[in-house]
PDB file of N, CA and C in Angstrom:
ATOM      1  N   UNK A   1      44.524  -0.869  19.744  1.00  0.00           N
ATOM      2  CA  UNK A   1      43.679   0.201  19.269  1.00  0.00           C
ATOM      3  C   UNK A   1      43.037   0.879  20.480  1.00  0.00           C
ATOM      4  N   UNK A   2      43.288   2.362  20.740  1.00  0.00           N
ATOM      5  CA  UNK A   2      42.514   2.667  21.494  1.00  0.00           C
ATOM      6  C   UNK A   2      41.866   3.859  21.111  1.00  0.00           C
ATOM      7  N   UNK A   3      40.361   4.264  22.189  1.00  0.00           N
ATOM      8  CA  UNK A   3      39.650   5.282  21.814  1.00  0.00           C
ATOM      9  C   UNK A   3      39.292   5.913  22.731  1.00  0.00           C
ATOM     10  N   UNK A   4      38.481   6.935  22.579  1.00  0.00           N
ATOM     11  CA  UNK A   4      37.632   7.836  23.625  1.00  0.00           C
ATOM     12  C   UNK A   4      36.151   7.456  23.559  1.00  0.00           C
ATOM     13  N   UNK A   5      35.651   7.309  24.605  1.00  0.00           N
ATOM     14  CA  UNK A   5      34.254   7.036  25.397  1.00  0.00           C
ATOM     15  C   UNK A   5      34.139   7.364  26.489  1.00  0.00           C
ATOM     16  N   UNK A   6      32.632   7.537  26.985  1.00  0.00           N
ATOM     17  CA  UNK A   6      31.887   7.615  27.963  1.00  0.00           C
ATOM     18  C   UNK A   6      31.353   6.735  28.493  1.00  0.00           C
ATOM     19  N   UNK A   7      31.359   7.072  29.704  1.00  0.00           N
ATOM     20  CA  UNK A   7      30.873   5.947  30.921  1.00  0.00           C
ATOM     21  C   UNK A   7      29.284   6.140  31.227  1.00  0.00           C
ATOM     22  N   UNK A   8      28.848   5.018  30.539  1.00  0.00           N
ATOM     23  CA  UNK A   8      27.164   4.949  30.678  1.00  0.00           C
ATOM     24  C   UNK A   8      26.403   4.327  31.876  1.00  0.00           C
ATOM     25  N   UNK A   9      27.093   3.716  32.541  1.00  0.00           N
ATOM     26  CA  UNK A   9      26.532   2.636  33.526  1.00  0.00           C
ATOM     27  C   UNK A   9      27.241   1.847  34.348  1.00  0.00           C
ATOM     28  N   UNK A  10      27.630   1.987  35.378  1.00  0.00           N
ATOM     29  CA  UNK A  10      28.302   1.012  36.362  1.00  0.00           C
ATOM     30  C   UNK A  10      27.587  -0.296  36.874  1.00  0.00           C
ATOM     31  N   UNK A  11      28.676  -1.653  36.130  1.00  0.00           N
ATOM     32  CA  UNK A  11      27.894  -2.957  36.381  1.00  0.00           C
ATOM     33  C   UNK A  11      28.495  -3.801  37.771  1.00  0.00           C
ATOM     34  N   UNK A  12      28.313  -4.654  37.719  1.00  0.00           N
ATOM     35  CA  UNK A  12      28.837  -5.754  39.298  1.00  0.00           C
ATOM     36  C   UNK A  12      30.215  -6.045  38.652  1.00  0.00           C
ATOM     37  N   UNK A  13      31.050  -5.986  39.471  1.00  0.00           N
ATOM     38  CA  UNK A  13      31.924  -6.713  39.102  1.00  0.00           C
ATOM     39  C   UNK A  13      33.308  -5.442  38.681  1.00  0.00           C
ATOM     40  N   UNK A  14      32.810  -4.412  38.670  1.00  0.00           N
ATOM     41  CA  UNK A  14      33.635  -3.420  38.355  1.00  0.00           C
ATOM     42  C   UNK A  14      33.624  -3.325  36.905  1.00  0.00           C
ATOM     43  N   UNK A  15      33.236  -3.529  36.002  1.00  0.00           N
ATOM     44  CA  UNK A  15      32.497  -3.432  34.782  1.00  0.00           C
ATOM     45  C   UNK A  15      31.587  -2.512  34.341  1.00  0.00           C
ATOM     46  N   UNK A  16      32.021  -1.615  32.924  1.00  0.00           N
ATOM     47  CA  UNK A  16      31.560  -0.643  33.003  1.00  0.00           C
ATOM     48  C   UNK A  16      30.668  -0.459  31.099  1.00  0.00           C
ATOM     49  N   UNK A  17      29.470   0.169  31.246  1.00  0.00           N
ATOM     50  CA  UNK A  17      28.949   0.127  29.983  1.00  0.00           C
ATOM     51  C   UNK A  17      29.364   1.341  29.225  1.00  0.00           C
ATOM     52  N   UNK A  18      30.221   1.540  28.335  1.00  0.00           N
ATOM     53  CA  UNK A  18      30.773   2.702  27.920  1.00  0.00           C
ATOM     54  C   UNK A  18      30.413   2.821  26.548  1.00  0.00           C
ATOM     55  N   UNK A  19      29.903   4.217  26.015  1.00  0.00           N
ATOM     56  CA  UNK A  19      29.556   4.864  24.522  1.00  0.00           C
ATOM     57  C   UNK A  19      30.736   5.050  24.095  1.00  0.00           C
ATOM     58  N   UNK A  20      30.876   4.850  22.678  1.00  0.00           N
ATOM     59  CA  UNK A  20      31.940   5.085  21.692  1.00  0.00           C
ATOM     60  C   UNK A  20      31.120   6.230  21.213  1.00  0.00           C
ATOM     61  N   UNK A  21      32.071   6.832  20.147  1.00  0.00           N
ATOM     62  CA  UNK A  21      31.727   8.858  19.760  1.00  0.00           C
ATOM     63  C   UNK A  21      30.930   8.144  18.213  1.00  0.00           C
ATOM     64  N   UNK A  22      30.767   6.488  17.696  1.00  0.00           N
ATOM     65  CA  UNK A  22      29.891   5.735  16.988  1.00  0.00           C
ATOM     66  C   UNK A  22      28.248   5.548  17.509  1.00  0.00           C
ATOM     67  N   UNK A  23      28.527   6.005  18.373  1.00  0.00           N
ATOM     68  CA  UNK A  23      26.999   5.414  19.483  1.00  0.00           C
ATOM     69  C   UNK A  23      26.560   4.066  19.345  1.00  0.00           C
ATOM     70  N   UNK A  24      28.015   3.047  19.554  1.00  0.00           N
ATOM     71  CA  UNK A  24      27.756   1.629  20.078  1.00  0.00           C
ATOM     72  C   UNK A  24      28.096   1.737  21.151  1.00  0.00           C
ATOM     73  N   UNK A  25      27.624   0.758  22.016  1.00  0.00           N
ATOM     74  CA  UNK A  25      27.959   0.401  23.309  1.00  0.00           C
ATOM     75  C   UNK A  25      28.967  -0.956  23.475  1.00  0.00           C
ATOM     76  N   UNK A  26      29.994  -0.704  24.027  1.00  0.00           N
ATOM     77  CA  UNK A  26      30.864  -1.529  24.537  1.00  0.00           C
ATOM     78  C   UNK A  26      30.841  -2.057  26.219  1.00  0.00           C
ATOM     79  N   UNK A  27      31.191  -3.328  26.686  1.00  0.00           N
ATOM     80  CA  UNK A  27      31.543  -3.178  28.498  1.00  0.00           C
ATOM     81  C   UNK A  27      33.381  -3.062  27.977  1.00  0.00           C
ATOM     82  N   UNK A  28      33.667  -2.625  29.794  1.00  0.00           N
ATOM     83  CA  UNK A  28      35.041  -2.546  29.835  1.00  0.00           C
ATOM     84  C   UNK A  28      35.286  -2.508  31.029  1.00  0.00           C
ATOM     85  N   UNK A  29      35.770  -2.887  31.554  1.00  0.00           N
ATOM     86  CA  UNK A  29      37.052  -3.816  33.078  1.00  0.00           C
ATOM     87  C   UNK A  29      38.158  -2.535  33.010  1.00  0.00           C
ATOM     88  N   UNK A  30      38.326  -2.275  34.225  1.00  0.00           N
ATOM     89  CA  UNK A  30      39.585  -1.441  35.232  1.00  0.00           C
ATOM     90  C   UNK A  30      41.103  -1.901  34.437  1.00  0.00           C
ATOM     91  N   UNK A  31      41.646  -1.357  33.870  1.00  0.00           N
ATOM     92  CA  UNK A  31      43.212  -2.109  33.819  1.00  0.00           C
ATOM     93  C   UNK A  31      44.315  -1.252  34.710  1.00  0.00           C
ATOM     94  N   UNK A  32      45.965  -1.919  34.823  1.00  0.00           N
ATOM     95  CA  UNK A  32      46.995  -0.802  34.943  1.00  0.00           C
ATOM     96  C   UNK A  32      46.357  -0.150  36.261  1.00  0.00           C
ATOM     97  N   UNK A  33      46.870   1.229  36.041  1.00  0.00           N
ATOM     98  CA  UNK A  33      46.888   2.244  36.907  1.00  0.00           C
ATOM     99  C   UNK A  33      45.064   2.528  37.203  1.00  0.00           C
ATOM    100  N   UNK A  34      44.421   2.089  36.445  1.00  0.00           N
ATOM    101  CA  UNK A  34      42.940   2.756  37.207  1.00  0.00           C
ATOM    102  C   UNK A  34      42.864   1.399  38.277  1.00  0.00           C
ATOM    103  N   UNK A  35      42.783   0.468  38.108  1.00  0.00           N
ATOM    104  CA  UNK A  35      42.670  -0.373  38.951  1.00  0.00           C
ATOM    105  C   UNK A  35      43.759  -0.262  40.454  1.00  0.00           C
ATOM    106  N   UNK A  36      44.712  -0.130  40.114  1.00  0.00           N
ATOM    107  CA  UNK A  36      45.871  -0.097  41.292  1.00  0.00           C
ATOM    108  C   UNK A  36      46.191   1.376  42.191  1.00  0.00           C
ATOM    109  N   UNK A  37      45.184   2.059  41.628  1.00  0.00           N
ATOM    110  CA  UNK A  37      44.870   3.586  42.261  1.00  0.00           C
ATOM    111  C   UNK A  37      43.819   3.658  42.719  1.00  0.00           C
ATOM    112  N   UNK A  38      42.635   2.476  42.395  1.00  0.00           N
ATOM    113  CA  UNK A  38      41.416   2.663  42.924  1.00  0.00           C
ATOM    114  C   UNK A  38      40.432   3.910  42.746  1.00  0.00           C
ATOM    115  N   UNK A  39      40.953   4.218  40.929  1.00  0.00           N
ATOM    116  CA  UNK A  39      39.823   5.266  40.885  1.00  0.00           C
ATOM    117  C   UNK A  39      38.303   5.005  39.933  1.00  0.00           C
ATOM    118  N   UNK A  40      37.172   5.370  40.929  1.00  0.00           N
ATOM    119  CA  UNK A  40      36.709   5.321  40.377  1.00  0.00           C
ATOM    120  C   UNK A  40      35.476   6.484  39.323  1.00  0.00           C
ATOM    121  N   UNK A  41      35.105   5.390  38.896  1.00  0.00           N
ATOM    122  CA  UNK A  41      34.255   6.315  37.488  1.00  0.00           C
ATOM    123  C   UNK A  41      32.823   6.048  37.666  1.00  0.00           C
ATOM    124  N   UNK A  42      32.341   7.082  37.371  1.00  0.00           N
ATOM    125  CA  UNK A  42      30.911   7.961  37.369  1.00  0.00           C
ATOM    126  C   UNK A  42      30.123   7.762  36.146  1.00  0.00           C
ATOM    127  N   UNK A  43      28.710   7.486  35.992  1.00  0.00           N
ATOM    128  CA  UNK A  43      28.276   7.647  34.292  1.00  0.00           C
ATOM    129  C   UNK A  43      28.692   9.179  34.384  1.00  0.00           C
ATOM    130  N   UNK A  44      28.890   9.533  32.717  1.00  0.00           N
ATOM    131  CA  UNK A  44      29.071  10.895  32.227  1.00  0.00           C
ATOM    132  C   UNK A  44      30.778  10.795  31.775  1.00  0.00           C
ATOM    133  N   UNK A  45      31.899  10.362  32.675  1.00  0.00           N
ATOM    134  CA  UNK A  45      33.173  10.395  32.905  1.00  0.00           C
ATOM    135  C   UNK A  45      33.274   9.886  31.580  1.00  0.00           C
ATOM    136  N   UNK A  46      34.570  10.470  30.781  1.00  0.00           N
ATOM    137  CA  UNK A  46      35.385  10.426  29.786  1.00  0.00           C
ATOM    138  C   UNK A  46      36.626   9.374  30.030  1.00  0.00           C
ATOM    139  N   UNK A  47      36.792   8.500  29.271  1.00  0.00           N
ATOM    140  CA  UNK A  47      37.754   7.596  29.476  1.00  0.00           C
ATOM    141  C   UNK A  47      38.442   6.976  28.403  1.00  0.00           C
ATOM    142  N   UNK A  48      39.740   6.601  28.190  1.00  0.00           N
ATOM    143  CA  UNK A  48      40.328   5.924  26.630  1.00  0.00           C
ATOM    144  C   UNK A  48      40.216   4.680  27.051  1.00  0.00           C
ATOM    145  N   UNK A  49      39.744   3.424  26.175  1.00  0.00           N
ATOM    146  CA  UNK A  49      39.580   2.445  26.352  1.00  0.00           C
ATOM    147  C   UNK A  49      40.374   1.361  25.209  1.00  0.00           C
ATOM    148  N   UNK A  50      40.897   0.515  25.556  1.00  0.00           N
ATOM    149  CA  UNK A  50      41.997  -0.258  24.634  1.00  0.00           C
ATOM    150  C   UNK A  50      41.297  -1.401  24.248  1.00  0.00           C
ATOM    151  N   UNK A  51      41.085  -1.526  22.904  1.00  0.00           N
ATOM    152  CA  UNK A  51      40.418  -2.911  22.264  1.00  0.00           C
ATOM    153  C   UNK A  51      41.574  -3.998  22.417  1.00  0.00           C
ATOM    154  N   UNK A  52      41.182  -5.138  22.444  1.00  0.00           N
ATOM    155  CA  UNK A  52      42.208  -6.143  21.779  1.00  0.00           C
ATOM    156  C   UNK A  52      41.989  -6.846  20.299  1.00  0.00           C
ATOM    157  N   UNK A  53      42.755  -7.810  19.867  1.00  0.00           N
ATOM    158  CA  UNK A  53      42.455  -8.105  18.420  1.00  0.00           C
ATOM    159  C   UNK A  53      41.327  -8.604  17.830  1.00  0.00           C
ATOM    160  N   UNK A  54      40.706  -9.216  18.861  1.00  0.00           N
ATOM    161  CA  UNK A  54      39.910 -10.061  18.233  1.00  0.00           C
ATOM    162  C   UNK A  54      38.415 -10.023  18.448  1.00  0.00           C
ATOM    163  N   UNK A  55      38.619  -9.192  20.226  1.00  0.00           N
ATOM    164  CA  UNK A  55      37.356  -9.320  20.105  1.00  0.00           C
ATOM    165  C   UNK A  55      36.632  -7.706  20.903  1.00  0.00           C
ATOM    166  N   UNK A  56      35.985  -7.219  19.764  1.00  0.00           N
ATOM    167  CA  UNK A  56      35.881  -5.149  19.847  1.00  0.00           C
ATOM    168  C   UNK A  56      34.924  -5.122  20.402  1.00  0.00           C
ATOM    169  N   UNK A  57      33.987  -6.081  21.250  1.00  0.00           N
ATOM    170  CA  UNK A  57      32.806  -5.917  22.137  1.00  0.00           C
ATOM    171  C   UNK A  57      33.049  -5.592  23.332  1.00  0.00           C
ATOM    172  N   UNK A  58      34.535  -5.626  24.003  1.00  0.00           N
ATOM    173  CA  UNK A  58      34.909  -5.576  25.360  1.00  0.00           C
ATOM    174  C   UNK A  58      36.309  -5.193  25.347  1.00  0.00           C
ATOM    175  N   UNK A  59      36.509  -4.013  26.396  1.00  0.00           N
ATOM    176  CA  UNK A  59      37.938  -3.273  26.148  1.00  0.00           C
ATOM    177  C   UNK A  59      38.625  -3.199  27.865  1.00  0.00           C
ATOM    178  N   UNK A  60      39.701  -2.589  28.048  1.00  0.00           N
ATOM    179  CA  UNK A  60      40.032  -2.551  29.426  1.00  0.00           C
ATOM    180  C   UNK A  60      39.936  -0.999  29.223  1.00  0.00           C
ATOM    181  N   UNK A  61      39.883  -0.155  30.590  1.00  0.00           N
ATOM    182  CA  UNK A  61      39.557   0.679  30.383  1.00  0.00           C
ATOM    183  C   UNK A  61      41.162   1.527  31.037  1.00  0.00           C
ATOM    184  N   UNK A  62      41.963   2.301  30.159  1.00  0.00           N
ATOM    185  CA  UNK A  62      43.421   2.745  30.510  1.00  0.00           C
ATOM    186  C   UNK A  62      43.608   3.660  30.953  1.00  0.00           C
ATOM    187  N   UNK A  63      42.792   4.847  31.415  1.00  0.00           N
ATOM    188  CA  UNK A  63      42.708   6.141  31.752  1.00  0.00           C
ATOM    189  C   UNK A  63      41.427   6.909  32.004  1.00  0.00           C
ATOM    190  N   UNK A  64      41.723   7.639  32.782  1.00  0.00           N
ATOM    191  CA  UNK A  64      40.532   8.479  32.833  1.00  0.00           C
ATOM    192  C   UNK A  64      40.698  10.020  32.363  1.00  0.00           C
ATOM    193  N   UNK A  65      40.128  10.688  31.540  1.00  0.00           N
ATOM    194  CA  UNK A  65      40.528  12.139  30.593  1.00  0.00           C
ATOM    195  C   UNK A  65      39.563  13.168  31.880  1.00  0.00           C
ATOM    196  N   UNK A  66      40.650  13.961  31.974  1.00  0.00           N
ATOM    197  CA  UNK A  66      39.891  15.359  32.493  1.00  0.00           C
ATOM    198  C   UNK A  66      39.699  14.645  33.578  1.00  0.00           C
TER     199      UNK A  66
END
């Protein structure tokens, strides 16, 4: 499952506090190509973030939009 959010807060660890368009807050970790390109993200930045099955509190983060 993935979605669109915003990047609220940059944590240690490369961990990031990101808004869903729900106005919950999720963290989410570098995956793929953001990690192996070394780009990084800004609060404000738009990003799709990929849940896994089980657990929707924490996503990897797969792209960066715009």
């Amino acid at each position: 499952m993935t979605v669109e959010a915003v990047v609220v807060e940059e944590l240690p660890s490369l961990v990031y506090r990101v808004e869903l368009s729900n106005k919950s807050f999720v963290l989410a970790h570098g995956a793929g190509a953001a990690v192996k390109n070394w780009v990084r993200l800004l609060p404000g930045d738009r990003v799709e973030i990929e849940f896994g099955e089980h657990d929707l509190t924490r996503g990897r983060i797969v792209k960066k939009i715009g």
